[in-house]
N, C-alpha and C. Protein backbone atom coordinates (compact mmCIF):
# COMPACT_ATOMS: atom_id res chain seq x y z
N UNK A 1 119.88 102.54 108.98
CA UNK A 1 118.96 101.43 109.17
C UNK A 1 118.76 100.70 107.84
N UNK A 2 118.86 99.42 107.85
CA UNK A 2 118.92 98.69 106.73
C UNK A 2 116.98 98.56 106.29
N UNK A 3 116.41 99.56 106.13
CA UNK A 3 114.94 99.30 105.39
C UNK A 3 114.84 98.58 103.94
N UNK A 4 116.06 98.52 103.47
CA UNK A 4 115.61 97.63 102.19
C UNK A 4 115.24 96.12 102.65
N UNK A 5 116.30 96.02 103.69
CA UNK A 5 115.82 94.38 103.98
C UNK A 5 114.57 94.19 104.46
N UNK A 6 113.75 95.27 105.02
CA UNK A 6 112.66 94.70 105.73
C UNK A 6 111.46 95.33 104.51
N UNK A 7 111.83 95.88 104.21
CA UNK A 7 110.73 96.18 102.79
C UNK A 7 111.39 96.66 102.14
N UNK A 8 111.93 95.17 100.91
CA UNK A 8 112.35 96.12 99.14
C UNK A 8 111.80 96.65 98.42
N UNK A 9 112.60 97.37 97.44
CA UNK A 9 112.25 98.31 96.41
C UNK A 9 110.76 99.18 97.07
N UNK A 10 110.84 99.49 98.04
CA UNK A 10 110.10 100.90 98.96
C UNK A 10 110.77 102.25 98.94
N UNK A 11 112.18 101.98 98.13
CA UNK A 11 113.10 103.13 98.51
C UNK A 11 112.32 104.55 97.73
N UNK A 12 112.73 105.53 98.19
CA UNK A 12 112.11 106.78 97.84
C UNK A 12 112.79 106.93 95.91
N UNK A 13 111.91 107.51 95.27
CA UNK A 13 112.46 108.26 93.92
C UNK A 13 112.59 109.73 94.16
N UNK A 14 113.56 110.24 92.79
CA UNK A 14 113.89 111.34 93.06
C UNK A 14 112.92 112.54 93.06
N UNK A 15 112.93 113.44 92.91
CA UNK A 15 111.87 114.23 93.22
C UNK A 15 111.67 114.34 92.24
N UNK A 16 112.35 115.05 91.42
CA UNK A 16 112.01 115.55 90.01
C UNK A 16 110.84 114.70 89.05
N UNK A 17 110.74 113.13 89.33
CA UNK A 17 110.08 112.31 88.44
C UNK A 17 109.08 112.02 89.02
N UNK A 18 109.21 111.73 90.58
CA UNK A 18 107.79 112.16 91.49
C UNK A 18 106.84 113.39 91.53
N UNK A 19 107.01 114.27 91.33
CA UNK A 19 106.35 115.25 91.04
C UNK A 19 105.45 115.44 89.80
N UNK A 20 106.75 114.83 88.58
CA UNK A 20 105.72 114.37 87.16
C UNK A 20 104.86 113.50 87.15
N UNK A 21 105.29 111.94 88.24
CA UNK A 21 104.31 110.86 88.17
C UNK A 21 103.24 111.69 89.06
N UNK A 22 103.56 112.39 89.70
CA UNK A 22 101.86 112.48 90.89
C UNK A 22 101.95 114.34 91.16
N UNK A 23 101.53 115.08 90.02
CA UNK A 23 101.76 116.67 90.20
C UNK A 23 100.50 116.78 90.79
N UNK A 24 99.40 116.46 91.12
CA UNK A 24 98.62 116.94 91.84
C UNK A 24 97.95 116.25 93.40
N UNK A 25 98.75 115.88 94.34
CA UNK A 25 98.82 114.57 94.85
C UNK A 25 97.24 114.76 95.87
N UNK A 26 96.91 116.29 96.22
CA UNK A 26 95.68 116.61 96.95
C UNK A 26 94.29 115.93 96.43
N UNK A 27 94.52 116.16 94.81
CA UNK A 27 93.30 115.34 93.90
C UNK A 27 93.17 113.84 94.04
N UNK A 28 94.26 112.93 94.14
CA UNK A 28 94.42 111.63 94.40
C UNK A 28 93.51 111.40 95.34
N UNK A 29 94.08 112.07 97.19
CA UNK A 29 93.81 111.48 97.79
C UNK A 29 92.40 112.24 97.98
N UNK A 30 91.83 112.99 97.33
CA UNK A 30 90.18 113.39 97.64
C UNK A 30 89.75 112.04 96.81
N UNK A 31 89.85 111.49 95.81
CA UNK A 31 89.61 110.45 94.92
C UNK A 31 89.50 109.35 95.87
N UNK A 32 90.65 108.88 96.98
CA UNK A 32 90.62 108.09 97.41
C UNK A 32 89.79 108.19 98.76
N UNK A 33 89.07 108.97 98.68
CA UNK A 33 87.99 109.18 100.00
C UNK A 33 88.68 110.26 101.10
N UNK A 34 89.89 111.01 101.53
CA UNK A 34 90.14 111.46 101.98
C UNK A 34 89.36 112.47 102.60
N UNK A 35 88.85 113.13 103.91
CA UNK A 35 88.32 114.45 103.88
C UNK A 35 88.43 114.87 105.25
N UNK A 36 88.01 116.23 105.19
CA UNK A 36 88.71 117.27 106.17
C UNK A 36 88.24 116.34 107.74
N UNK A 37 86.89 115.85 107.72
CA UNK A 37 86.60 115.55 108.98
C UNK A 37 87.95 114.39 109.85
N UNK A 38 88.60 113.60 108.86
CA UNK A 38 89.08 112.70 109.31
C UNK A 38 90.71 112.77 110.25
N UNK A 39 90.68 112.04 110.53
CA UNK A 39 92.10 111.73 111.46
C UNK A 39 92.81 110.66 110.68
N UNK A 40 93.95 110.90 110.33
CA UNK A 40 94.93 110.25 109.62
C UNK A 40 96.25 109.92 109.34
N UNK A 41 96.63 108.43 109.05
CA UNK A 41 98.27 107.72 109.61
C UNK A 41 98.66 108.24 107.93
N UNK A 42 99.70 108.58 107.30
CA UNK A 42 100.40 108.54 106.30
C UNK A 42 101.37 107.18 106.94
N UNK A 43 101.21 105.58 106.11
CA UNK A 43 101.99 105.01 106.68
C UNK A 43 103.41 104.92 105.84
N UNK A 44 104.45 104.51 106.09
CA UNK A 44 105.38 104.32 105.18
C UNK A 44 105.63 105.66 104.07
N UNK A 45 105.66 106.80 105.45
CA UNK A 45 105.19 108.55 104.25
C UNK A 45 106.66 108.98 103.65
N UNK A 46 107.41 108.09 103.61
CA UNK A 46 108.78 108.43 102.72
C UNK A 46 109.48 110.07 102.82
N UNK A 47 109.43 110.63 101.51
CA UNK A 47 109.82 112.12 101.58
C UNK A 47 108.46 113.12 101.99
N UNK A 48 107.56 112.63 102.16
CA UNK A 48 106.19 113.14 102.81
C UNK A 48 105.39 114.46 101.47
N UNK A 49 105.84 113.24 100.40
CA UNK A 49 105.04 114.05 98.92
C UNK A 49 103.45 113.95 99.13
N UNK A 50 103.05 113.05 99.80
CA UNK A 50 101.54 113.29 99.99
C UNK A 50 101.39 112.98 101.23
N UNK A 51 102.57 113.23 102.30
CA UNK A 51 101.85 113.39 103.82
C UNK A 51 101.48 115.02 104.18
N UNK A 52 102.61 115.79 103.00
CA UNK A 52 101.76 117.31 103.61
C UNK A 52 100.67 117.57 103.25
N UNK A 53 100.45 117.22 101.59
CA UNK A 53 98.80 117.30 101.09
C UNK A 53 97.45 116.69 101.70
N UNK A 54 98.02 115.74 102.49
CA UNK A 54 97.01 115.18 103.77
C UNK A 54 96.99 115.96 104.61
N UNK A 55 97.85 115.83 104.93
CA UNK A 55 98.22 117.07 106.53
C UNK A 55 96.88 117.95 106.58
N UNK A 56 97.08 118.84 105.07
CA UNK A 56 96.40 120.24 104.91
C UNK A 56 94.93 119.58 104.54
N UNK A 57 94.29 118.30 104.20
CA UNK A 57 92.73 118.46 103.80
C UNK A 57 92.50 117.63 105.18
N UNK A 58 93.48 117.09 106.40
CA UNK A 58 92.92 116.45 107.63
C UNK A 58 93.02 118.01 108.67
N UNK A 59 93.55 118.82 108.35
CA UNK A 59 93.88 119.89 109.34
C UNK A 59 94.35 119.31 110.35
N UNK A 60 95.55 119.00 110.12
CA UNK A 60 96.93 118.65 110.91
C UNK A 60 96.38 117.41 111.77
N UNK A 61 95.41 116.83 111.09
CA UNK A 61 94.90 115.78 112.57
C UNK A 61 95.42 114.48 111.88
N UNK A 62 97.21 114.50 111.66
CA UNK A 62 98.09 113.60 111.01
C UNK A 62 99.00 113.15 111.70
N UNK A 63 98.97 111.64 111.80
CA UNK A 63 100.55 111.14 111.76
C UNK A 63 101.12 110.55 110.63
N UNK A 64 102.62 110.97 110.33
CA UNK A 64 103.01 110.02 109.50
C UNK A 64 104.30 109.15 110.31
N UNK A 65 104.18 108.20 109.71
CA UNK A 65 105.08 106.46 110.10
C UNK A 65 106.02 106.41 108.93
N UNK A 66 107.00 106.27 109.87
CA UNK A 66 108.02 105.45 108.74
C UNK A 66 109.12 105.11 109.50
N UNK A 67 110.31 103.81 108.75
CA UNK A 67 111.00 103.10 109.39
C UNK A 67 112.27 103.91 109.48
N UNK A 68 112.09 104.56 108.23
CA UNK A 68 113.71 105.27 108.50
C UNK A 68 113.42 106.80 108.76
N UNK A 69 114.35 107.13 109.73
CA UNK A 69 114.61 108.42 110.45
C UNK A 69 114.99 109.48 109.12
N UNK A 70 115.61 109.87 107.93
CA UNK A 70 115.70 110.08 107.06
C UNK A 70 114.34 110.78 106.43
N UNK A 71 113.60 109.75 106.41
CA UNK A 71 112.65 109.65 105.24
C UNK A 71 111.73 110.69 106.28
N UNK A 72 111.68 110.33 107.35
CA UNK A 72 110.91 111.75 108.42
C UNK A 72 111.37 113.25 108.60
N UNK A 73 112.23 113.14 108.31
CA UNK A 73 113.41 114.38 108.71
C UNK A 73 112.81 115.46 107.02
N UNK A 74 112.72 114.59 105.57
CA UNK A 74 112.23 114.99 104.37
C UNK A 74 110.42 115.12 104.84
N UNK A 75 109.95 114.30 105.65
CA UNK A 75 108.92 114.47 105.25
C UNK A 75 108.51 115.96 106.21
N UNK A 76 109.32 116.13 107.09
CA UNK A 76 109.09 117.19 108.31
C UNK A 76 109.83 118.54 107.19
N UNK A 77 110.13 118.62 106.24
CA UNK A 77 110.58 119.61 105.23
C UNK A 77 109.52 119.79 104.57
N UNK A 78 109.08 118.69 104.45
CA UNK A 78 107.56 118.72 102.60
C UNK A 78 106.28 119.43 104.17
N UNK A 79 106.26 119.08 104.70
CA UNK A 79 105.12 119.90 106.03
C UNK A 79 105.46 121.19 106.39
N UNK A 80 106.76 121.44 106.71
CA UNK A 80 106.91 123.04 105.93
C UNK A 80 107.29 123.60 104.82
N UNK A 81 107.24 123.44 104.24
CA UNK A 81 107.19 123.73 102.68
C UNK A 81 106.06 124.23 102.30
N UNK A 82 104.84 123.10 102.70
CA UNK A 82 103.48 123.71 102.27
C UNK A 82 103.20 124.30 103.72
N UNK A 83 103.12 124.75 104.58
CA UNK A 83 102.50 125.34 105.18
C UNK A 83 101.71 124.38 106.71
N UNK A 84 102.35 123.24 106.21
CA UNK A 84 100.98 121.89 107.08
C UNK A 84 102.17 121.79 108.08
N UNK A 85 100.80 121.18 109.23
CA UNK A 85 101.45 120.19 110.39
C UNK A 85 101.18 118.83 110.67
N UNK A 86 101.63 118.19 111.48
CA UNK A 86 101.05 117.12 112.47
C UNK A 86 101.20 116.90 113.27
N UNK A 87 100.00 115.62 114.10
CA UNK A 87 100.54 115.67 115.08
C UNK A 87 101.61 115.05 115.51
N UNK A 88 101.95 114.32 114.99
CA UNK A 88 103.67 113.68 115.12
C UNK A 88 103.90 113.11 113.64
N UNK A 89 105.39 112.69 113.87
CA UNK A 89 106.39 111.91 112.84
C UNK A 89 106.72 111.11 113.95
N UNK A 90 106.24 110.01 113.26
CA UNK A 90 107.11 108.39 114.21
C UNK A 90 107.72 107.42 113.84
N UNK A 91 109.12 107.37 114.11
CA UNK A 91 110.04 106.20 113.82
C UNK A 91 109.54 105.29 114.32
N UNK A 92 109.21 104.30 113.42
CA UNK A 92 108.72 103.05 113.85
C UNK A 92 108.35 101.97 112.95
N UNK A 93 107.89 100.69 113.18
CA UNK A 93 107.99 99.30 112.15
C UNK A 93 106.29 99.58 112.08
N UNK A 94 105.81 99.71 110.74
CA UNK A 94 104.65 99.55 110.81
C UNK A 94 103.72 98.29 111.12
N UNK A 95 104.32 97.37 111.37
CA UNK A 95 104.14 95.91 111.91
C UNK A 95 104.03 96.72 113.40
N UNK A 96 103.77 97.59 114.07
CA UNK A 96 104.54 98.12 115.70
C UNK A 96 102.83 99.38 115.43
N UNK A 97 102.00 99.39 114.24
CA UNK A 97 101.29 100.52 114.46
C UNK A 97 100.53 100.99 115.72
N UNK A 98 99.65 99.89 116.00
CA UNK A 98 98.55 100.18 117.11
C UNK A 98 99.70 100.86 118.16
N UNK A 99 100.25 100.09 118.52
CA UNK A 99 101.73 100.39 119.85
C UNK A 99 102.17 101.66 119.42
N UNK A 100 102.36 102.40 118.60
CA UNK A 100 103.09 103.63 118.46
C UNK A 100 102.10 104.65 118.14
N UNK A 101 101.15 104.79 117.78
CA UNK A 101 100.10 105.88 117.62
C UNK A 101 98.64 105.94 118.49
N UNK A 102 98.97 106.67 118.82
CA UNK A 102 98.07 106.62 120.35
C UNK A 102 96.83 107.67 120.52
N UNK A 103 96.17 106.79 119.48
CA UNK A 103 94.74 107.23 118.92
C UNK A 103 94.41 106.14 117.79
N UNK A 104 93.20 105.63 117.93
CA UNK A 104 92.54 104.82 116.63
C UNK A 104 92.24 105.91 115.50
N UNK A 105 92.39 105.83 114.16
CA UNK A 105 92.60 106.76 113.47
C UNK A 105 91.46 106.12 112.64
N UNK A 106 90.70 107.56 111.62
CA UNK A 106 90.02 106.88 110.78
C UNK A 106 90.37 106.37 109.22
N UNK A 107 91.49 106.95 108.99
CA UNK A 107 92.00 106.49 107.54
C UNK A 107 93.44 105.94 107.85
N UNK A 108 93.97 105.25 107.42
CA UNK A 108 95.10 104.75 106.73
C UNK A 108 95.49 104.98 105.30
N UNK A 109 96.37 105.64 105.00
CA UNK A 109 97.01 105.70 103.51
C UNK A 109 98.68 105.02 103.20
N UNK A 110 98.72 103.73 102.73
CA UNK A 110 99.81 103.30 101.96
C UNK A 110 99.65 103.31 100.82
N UNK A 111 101.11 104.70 100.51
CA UNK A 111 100.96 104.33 99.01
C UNK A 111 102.27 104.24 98.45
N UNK A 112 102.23 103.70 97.20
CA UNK A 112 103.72 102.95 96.69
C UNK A 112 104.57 102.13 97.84
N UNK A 113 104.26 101.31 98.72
CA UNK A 113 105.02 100.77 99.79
C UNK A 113 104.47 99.26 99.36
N UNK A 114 103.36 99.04 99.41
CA UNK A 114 102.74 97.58 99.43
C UNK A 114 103.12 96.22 99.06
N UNK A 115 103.41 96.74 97.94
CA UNK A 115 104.26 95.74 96.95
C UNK A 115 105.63 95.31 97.40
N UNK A 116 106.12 96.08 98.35
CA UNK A 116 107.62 96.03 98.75
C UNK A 116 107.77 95.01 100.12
N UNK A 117 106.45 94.92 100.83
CA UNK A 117 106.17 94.67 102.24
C UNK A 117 105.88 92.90 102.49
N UNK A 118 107.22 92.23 103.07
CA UNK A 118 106.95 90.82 102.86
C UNK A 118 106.36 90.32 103.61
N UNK A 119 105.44 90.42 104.51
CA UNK A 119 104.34 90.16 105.71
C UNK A 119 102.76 90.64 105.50
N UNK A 120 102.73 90.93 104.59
CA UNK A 120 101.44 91.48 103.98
C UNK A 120 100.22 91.26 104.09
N UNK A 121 99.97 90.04 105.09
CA UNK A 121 98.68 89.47 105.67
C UNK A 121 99.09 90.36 107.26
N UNK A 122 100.38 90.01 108.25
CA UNK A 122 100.41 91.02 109.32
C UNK A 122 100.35 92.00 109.36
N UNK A 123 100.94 92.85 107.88
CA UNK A 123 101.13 94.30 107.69
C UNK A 123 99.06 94.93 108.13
N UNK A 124 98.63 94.08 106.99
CA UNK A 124 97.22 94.72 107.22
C UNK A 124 96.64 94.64 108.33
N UNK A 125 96.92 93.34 108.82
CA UNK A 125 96.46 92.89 110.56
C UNK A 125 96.79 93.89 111.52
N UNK A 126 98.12 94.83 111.16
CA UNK A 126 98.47 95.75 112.05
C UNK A 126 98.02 97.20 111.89
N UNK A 127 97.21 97.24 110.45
CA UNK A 127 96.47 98.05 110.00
C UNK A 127 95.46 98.37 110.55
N UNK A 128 94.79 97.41 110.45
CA UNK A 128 93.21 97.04 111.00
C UNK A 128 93.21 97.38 112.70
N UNK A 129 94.31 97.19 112.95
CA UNK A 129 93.97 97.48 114.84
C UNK A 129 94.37 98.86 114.84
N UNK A 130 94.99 99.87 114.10
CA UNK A 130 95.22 100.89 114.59
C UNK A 130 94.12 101.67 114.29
N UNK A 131 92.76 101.21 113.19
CA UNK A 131 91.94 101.93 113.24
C UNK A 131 90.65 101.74 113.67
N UNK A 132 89.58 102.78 113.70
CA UNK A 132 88.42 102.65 114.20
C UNK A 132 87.14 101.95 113.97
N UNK A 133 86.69 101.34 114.66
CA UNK A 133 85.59 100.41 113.62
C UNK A 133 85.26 101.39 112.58
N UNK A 134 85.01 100.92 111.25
CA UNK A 134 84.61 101.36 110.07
C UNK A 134 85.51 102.35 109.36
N UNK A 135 86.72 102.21 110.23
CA UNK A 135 87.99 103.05 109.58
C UNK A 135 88.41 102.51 108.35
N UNK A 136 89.16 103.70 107.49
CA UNK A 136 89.81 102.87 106.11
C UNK A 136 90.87 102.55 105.83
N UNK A 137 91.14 101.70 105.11
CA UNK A 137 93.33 101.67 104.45
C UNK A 137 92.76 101.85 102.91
N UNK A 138 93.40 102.87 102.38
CA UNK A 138 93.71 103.35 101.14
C UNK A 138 94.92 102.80 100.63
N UNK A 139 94.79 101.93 99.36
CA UNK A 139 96.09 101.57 98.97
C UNK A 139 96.38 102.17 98.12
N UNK A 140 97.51 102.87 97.56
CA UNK A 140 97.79 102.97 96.17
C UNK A 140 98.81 102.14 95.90
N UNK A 141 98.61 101.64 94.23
CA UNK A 141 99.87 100.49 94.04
C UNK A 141 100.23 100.60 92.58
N UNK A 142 101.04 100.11 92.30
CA UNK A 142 101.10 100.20 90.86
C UNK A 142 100.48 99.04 90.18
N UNK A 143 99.91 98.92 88.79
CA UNK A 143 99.78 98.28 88.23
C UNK A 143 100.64 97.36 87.59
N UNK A 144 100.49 96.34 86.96
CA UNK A 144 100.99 94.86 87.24
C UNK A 144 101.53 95.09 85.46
N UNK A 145 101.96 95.90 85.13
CA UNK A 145 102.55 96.50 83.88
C UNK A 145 104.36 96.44 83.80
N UNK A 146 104.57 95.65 82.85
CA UNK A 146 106.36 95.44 82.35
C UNK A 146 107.00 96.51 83.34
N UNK A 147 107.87 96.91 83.76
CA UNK A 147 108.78 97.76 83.93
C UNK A 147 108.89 99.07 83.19
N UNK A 148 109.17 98.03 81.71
CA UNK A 148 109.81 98.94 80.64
C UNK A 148 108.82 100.02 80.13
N UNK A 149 107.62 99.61 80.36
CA UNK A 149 106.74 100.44 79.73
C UNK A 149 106.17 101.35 80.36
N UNK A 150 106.47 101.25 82.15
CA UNK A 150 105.81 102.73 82.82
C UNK A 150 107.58 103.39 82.77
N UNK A 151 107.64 104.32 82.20
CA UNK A 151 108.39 105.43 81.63
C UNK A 151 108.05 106.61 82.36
N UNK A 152 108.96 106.79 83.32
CA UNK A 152 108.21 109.15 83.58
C UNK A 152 109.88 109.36 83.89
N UNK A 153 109.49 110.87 82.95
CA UNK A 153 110.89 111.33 82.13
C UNK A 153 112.02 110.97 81.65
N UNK A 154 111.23 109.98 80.57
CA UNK A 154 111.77 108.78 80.13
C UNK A 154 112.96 108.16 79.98
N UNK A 155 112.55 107.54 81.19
CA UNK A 155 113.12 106.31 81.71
C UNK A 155 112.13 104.95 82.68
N UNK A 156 112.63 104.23 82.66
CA UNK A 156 111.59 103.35 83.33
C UNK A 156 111.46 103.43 84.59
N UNK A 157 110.15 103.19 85.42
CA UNK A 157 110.41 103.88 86.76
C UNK A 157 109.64 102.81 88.00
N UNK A 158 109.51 102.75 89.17
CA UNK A 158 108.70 102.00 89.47
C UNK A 158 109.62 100.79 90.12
N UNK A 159 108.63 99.69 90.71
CA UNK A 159 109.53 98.43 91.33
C UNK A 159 109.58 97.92 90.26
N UNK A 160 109.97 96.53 90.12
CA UNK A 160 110.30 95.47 89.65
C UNK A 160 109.02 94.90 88.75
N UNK A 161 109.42 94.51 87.77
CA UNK A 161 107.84 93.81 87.37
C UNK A 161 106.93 92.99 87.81
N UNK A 162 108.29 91.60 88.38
CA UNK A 162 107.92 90.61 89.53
C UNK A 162 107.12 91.31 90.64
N UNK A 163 107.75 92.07 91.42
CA UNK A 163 106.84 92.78 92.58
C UNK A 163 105.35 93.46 92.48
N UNK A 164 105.24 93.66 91.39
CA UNK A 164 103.83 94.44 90.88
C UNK A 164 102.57 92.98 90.78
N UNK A 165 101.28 94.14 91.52
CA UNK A 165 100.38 93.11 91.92
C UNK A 165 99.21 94.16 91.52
N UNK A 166 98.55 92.83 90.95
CA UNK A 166 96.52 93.01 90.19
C UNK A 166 95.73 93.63 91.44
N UNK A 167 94.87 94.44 91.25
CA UNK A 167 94.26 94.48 92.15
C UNK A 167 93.60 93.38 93.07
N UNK A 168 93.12 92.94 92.02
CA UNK A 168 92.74 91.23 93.06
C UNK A 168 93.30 90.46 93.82
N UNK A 169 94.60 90.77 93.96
CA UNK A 169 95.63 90.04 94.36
C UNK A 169 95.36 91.12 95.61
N UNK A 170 95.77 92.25 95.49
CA UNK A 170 95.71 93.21 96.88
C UNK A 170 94.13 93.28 97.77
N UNK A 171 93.29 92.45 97.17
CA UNK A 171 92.14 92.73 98.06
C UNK A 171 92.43 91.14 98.65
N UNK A 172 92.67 89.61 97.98
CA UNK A 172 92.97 88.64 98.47
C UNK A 172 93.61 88.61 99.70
N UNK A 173 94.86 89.36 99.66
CA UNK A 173 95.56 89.24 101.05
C UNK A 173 94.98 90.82 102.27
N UNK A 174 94.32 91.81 101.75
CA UNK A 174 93.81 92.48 103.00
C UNK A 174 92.36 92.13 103.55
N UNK A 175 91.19 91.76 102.66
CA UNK A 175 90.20 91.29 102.90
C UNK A 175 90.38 90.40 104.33
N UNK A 176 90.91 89.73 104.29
CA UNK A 176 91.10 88.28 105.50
C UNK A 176 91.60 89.02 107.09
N UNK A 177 91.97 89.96 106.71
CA UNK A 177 92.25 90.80 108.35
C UNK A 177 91.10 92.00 108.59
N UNK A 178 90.26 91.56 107.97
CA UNK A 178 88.86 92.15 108.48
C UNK A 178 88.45 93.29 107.51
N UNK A 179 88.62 93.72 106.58
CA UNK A 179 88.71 94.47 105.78
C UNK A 179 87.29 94.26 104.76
N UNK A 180 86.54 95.20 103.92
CA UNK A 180 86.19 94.48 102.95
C UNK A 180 86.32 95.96 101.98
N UNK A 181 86.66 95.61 100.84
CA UNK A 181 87.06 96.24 100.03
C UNK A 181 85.62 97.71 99.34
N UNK A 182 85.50 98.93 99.42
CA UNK A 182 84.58 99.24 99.14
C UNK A 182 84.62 100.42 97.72
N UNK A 183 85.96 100.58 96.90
CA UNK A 183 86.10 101.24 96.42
C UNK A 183 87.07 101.02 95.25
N UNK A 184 87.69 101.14 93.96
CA UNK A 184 88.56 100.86 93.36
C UNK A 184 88.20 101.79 92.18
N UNK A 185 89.54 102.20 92.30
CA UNK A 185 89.78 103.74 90.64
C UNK A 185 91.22 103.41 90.04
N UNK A 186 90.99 103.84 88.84
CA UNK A 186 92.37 103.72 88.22
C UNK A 186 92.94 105.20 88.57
N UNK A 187 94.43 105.30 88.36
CA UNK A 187 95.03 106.57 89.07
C UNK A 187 95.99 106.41 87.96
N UNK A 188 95.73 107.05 86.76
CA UNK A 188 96.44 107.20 85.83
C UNK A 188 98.02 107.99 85.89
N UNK A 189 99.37 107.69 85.03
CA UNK A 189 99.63 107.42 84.15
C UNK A 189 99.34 105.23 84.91
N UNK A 190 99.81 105.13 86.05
CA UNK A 190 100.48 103.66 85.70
C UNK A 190 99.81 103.13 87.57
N UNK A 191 98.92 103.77 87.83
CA UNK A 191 98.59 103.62 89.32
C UNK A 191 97.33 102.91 89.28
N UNK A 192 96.80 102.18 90.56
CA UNK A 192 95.35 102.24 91.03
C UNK A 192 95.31 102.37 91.95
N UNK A 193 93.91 102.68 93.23
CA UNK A 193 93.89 102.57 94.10
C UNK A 193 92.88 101.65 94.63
N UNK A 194 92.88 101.28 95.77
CA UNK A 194 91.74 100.53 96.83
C UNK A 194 91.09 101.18 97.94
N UNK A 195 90.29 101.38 97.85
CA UNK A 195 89.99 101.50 99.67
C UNK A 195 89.12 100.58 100.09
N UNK A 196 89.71 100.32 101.31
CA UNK A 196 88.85 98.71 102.03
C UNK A 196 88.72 99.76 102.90
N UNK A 197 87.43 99.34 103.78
CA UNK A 197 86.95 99.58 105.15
C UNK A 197 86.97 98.33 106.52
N UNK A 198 86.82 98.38 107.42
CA UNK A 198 86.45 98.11 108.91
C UNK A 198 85.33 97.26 108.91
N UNK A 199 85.27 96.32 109.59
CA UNK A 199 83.53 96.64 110.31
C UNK A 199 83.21 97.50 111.05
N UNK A 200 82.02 98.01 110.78
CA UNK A 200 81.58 98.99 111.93
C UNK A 200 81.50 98.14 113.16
């Protein structure tokens, strides 16, 4: 499946440098509001480096999404690996969410995908309906920093410089699909995150 064309530079990194950029990925997403009570989409969950660490603080009350069959097949490895489940892995266009997950969920987590995603006013629009009034989307993104200078195990790592976006820029285009932004942390070495909410 050609996923670069429909979202570039989304492609997965290798493990070895993922693990250095994000060795504790359970701490992130408690940071980013995550917790046991909730029900939760990992969207765009790639090799599923932080769909199992969800998995295990939602107690399996997880789906993860993604376009390529591949990237599910790794992430259904990283869920046994640690020990976690869910309730499904679904091939599917996340533009397609509400239609393929069949439950309003209370969190949404995209992370490292955003920047890659050229519909980004529908992407969230399709966000917003798969969850529950006052449900969340957690973004993580990278910061709007040269290329050259986010380095992990040095070498340069990350999208494009062009592709990298301010936080302000990421609340501009999700705010408008009903969203309002209620949270923002830096996620050190080269990250931040967002969390917007719902209306109740």
């Amino acid at each position: 499946m050609e996923t670069d064309r429909l979202f570039p530079a989304t492609g997965m990194p290798d493990q070895d440098w993922w693990q250095a950029l994000w060795p504790d990925p359970e701490d992130t997403l408690r940071k980013m509001g995550v917790t046991e009570a909730m029900t939760v989409i990992d969207l765009c969950c790639g090799d599923g480096h932080f769909t199992a660490p969800l998995a295990g603080i939602a107690a399996g009350k997880l789906y993860g999404v993604d376009l390529d069959p591949d990237m599910l097949e790794k992430t259904r490895d990283a869920l046994s690996r640690q020990g976690a489940q869910a309730r499904a892995l679904i091939c599917a266009d996340a533009r397609d969410l509400a239609q393929v997950v069949p439950e309003p969920v209370d969190y949404i987590l995209v992370a490292n995908t955003f920047h890659g995603v050229p519909d980004k006013r529908g992407f969230a629009e399709s966000v917003a309906g798969a969850l529950k009034p006052g449900g969340k989307l957690g973004i993580v993104n990278w910061h709007p920093l040269d290329r050259e200078t986010t380095q992990v195990l040095g070498k340069p790592r990350g999208p494009k410089t062009a592709l990298r976006m301010a936080p302000e820029t990421v609340r501009q285009i999700v705010q408008p699909a009903g969203f309002k932004a209620m949270l923002e942390l830096d996620l050190p070495p080269f990250h931040y995150g967002i969390v917007f909410e719902t209306a109740s």
